[in-house]
N, C-alpha and C. Protein backbone atom coordinates (compact mmCIF):
# COMPACT_ATOMS: atom_id res chain seq x y z
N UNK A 1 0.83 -1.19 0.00
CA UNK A 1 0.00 0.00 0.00
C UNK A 1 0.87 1.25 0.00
N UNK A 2 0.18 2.43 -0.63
CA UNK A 2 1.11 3.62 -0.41
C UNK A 2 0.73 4.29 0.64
N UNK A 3 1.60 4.70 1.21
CA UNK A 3 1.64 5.78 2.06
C UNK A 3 1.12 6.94 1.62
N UNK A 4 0.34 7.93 2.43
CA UNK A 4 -0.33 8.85 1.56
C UNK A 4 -0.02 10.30 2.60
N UNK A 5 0.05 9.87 4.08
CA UNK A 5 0.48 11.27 4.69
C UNK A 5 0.62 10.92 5.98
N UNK A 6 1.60 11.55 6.69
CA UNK A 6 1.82 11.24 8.16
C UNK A 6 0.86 11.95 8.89
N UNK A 7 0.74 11.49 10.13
CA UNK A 7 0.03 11.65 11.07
C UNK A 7 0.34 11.60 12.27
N UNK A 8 -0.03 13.09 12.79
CA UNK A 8 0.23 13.27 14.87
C UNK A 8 -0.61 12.40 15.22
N UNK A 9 0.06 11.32 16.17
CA UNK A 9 -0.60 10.64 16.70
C UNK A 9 -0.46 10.57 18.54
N UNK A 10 -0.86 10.82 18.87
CA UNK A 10 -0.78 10.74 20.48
C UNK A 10 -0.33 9.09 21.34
N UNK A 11 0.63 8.35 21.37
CA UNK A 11 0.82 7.24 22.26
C UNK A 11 2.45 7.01 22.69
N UNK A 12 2.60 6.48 23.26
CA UNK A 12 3.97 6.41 23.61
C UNK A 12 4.37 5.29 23.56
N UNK A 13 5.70 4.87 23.16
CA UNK A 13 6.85 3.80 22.82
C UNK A 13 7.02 3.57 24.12
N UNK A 14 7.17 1.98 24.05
CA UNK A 14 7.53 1.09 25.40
C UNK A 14 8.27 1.92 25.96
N UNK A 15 9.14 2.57 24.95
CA UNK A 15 10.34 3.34 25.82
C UNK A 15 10.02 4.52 26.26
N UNK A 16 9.30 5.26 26.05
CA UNK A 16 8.54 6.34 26.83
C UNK A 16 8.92 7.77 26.17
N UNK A 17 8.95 7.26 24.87
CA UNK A 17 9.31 8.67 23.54
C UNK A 17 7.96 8.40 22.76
N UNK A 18 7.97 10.01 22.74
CA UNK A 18 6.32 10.04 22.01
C UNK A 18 6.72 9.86 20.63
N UNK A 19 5.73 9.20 19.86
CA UNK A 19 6.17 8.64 18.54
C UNK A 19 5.15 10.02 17.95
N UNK A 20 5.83 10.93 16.61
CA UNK A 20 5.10 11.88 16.50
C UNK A 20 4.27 11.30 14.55
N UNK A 21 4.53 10.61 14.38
CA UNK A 21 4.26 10.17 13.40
C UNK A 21 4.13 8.89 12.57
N UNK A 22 3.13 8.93 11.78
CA UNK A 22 2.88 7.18 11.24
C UNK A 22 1.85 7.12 9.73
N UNK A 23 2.55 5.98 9.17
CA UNK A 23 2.23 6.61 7.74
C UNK A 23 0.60 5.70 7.52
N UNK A 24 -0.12 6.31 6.98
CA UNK A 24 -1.58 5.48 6.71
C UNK A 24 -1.52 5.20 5.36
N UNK A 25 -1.90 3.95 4.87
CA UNK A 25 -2.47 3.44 4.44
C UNK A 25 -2.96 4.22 2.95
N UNK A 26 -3.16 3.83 1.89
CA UNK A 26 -3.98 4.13 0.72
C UNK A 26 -5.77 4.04 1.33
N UNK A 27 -6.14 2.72 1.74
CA UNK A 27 -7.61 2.65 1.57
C UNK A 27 -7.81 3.33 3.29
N UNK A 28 -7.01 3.36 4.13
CA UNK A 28 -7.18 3.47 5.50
C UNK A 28 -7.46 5.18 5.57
N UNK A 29 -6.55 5.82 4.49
CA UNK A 29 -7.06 7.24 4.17
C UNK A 29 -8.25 7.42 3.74
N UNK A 30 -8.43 6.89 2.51
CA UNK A 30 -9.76 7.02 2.04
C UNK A 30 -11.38 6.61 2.84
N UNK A 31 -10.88 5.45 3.69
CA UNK A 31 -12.01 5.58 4.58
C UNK A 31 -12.33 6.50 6.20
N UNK A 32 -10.80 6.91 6.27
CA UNK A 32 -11.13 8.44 7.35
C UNK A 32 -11.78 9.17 6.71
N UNK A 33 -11.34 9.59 5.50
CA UNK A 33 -11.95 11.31 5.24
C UNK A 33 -13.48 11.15 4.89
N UNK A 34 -13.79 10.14 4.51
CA UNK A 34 -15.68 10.02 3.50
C UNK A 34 -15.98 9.48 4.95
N UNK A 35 -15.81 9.05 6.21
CA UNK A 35 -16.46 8.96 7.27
C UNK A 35 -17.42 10.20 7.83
N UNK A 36 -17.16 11.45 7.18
CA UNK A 36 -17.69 12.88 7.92
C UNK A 36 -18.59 13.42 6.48
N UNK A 37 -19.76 14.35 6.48
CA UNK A 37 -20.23 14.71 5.69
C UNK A 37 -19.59 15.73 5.40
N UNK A 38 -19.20 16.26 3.83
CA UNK A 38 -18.43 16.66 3.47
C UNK A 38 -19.32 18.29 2.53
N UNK A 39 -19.23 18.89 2.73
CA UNK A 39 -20.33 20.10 2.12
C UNK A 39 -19.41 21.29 1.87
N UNK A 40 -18.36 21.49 0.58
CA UNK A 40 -17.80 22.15 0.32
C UNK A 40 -18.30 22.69 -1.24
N UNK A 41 -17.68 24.10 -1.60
CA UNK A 41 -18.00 24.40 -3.19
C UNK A 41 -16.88 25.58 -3.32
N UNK A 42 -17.37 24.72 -4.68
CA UNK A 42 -15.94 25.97 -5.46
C UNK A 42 -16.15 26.28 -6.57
N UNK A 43 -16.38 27.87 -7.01
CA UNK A 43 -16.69 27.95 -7.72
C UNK A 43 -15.30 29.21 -8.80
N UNK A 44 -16.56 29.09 -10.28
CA UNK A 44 -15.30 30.23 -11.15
C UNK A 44 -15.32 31.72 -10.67
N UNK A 45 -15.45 31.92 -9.71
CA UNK A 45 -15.80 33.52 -9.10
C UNK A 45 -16.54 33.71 -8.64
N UNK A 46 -16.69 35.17 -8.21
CA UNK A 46 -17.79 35.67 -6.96
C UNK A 46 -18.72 35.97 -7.96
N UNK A 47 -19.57 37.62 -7.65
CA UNK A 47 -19.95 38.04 -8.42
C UNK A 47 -19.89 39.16 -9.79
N UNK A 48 -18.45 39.04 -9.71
CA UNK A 48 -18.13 39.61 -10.89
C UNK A 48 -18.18 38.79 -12.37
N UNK A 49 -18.04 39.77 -13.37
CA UNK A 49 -18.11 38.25 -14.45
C UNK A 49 -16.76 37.38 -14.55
N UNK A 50 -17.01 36.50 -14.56
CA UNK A 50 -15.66 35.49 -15.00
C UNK A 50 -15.80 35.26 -16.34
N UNK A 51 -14.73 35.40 -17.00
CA UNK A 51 -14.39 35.43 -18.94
C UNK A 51 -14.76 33.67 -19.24
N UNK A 52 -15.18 33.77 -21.02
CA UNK A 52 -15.19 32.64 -21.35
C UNK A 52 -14.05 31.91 -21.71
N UNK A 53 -13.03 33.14 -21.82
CA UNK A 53 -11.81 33.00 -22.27
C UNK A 53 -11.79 32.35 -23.97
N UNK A 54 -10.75 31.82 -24.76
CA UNK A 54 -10.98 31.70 -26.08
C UNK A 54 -11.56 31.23 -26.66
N UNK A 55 -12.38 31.64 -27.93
CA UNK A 55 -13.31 30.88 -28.61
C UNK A 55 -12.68 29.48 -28.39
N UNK A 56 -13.62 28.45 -28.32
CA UNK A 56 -13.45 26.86 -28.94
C UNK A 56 -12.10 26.21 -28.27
N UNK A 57 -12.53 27.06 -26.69
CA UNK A 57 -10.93 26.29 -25.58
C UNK A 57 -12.14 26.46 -24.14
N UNK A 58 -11.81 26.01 -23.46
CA UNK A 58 -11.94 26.00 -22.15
C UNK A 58 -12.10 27.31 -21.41
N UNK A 59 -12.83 27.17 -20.29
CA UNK A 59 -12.85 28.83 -19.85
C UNK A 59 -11.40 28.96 -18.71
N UNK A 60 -10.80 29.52 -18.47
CA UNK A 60 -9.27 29.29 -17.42
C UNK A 60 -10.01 28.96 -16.54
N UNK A 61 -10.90 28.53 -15.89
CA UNK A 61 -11.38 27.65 -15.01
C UNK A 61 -11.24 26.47 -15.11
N UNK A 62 -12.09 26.19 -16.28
CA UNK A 62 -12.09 24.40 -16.35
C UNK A 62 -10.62 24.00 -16.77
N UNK A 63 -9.77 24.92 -17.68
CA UNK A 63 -8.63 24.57 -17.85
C UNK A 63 -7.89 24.17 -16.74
N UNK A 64 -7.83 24.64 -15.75
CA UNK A 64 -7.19 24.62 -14.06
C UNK A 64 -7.44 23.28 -13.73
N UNK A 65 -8.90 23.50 -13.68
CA UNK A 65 -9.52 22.06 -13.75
C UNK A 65 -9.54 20.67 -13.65
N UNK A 66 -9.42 20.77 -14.89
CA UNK A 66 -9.01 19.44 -16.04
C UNK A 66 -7.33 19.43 -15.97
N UNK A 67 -6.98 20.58 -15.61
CA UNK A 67 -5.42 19.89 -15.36
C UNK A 67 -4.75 19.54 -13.56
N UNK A 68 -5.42 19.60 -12.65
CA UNK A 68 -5.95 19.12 -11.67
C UNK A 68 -6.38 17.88 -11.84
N UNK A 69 -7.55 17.09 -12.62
CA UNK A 69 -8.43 15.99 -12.82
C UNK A 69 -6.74 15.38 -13.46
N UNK A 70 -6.49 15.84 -14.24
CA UNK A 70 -5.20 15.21 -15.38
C UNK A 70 -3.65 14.68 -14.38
N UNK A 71 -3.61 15.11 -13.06
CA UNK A 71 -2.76 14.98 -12.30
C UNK A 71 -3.24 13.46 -11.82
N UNK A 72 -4.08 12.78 -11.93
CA UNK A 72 -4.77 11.83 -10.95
C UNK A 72 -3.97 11.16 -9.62
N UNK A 73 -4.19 12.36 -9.17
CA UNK A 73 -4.18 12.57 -7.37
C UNK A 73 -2.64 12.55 -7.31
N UNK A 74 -1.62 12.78 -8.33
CA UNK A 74 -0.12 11.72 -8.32
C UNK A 74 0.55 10.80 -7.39
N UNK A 75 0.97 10.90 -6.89
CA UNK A 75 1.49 8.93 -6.71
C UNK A 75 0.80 8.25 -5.61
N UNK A 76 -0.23 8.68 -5.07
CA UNK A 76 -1.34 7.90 -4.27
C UNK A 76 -2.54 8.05 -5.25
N UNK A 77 -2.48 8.01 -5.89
CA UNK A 77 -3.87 8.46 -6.59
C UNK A 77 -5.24 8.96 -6.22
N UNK A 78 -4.84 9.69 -5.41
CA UNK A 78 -5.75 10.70 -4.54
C UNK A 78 -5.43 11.95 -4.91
N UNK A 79 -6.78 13.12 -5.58
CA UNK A 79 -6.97 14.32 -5.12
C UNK A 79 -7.72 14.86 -4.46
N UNK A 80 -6.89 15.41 -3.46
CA UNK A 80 -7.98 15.91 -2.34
C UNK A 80 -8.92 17.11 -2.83
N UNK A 81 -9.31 18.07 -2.01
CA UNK A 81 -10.04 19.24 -2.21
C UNK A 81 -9.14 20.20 -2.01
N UNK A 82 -8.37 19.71 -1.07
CA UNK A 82 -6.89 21.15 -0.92
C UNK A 82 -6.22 20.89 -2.07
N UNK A 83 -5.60 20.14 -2.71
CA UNK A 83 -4.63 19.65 -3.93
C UNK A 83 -5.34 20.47 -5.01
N UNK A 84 -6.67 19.86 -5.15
CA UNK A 84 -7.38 20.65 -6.40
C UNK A 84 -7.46 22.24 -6.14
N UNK A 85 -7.29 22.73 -5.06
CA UNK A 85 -7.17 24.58 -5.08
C UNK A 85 -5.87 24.68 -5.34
N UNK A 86 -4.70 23.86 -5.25
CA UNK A 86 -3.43 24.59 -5.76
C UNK A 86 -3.42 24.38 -6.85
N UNK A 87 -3.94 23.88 -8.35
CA UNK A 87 -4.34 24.08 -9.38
C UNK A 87 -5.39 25.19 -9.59
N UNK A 88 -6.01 25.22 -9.59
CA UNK A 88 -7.23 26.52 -9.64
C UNK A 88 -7.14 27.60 -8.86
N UNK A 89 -5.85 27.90 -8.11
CA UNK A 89 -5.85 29.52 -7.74
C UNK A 89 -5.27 30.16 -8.26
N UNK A 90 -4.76 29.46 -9.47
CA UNK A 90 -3.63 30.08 -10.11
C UNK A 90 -4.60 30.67 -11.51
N UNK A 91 -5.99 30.70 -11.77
CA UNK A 91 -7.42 31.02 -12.89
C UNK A 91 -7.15 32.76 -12.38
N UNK A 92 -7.51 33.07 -13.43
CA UNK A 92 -7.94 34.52 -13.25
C UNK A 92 -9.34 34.82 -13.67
N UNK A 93 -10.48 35.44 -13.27
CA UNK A 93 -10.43 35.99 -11.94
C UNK A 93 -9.83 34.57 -10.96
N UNK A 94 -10.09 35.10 -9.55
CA UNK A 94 -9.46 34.03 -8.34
C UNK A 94 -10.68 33.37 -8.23
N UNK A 95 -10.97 31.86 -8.19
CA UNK A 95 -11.80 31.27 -7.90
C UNK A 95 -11.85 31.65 -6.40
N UNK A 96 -13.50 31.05 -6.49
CA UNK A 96 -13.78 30.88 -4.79
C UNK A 96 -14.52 29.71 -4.50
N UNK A 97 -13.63 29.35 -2.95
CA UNK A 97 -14.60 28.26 -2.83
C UNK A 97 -14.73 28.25 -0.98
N UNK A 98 -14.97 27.36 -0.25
CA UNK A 98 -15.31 27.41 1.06
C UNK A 98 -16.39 26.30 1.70
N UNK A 99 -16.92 26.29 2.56
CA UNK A 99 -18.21 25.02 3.16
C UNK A 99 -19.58 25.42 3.42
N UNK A 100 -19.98 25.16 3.17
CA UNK A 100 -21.32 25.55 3.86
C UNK A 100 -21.92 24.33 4.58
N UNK A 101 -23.35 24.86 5.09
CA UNK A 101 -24.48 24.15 5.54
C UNK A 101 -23.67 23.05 7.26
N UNK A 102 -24.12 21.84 6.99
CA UNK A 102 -23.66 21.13 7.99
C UNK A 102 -22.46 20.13 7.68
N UNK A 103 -21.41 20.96 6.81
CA UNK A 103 -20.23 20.21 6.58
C UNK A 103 -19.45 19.84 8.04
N UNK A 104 -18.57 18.47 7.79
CA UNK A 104 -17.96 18.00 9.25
C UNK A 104 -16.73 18.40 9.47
N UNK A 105 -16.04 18.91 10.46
CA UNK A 105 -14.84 18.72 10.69
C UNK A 105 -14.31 17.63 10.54
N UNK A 106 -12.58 17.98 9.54
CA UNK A 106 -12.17 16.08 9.27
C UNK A 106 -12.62 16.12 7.70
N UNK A 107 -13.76 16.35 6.99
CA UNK A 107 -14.09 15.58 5.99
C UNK A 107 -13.43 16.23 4.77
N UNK A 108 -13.24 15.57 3.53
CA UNK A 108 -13.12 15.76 2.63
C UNK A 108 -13.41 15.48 1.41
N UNK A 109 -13.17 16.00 0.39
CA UNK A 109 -13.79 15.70 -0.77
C UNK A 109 -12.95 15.21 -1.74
N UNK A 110 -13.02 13.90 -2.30
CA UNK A 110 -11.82 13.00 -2.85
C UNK A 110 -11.79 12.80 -4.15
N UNK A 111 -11.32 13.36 -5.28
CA UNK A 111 -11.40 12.84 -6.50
C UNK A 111 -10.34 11.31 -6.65
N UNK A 112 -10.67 10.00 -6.95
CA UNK A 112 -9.89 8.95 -6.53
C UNK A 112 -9.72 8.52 -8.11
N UNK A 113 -8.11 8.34 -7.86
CA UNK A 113 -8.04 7.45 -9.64
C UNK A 113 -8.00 6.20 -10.13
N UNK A 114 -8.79 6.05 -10.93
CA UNK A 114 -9.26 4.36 -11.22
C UNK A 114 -8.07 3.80 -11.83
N UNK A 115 -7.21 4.40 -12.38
CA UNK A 115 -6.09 3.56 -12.43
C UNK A 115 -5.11 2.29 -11.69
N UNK A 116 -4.69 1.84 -12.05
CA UNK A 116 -3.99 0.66 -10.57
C UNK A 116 -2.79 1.73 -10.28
N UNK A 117 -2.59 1.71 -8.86
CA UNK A 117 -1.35 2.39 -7.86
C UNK A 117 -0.20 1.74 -8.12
């Protein structure tokens, strides 16, 4: 399995040194974060207009996008919801995005790649 991100973990070694880290799992990630309801959005701008940008191309939104989606998650094959904003803040206008309603602390929103790891 790959390792996908360390983690503070609170317990102590026989020997009585706090162990500050431990690597999880591919599927052991994926079933923390979809454990919490997840109620985030992101969108191509506020209320100003956002451009279509060039005839018969993508608007620099979806371009961001789709090259985000085109990363598939890289070498865990996970993209998170934070991963996908460091592709798309770089759109002009600045996208926006944030949570609403009864989103959980903890949760996230996972684009996962069907490819084999």
């Amino acid at each position: 399995m790959f390792a996908l991100e360390a983690l503070l973990i609170r317990r102590q070694h026989e020997t009585g040194e706090w162990v500050l880290y431990s690597n999880v799992d591919r599927e052991e990630f994926i079933k923390r974060k979809l454990k919490y309801k997840t109620r985030f959005y992101l969108t191509s701008g506020s209320k100003e207009y956002v451009p279509d940008g060039r005839p018969n191309f993508h608007t620099p939104f979806a371009r961001k996008f789709i090259e985000g989606l085109r990363s598939y998650g890289g070498e865990d094959g996970i993209l998170t919801f934070n991963e996908m904003l460091t592709f798309i803040e770089k759109a002009s206008p600045e996208p926006r995005h944030g949570e609403f309603g009864d989103n959980e602390p903890g949760s996230d929103f996972l684009f996962i790649s069907s490819f084999d790891q």
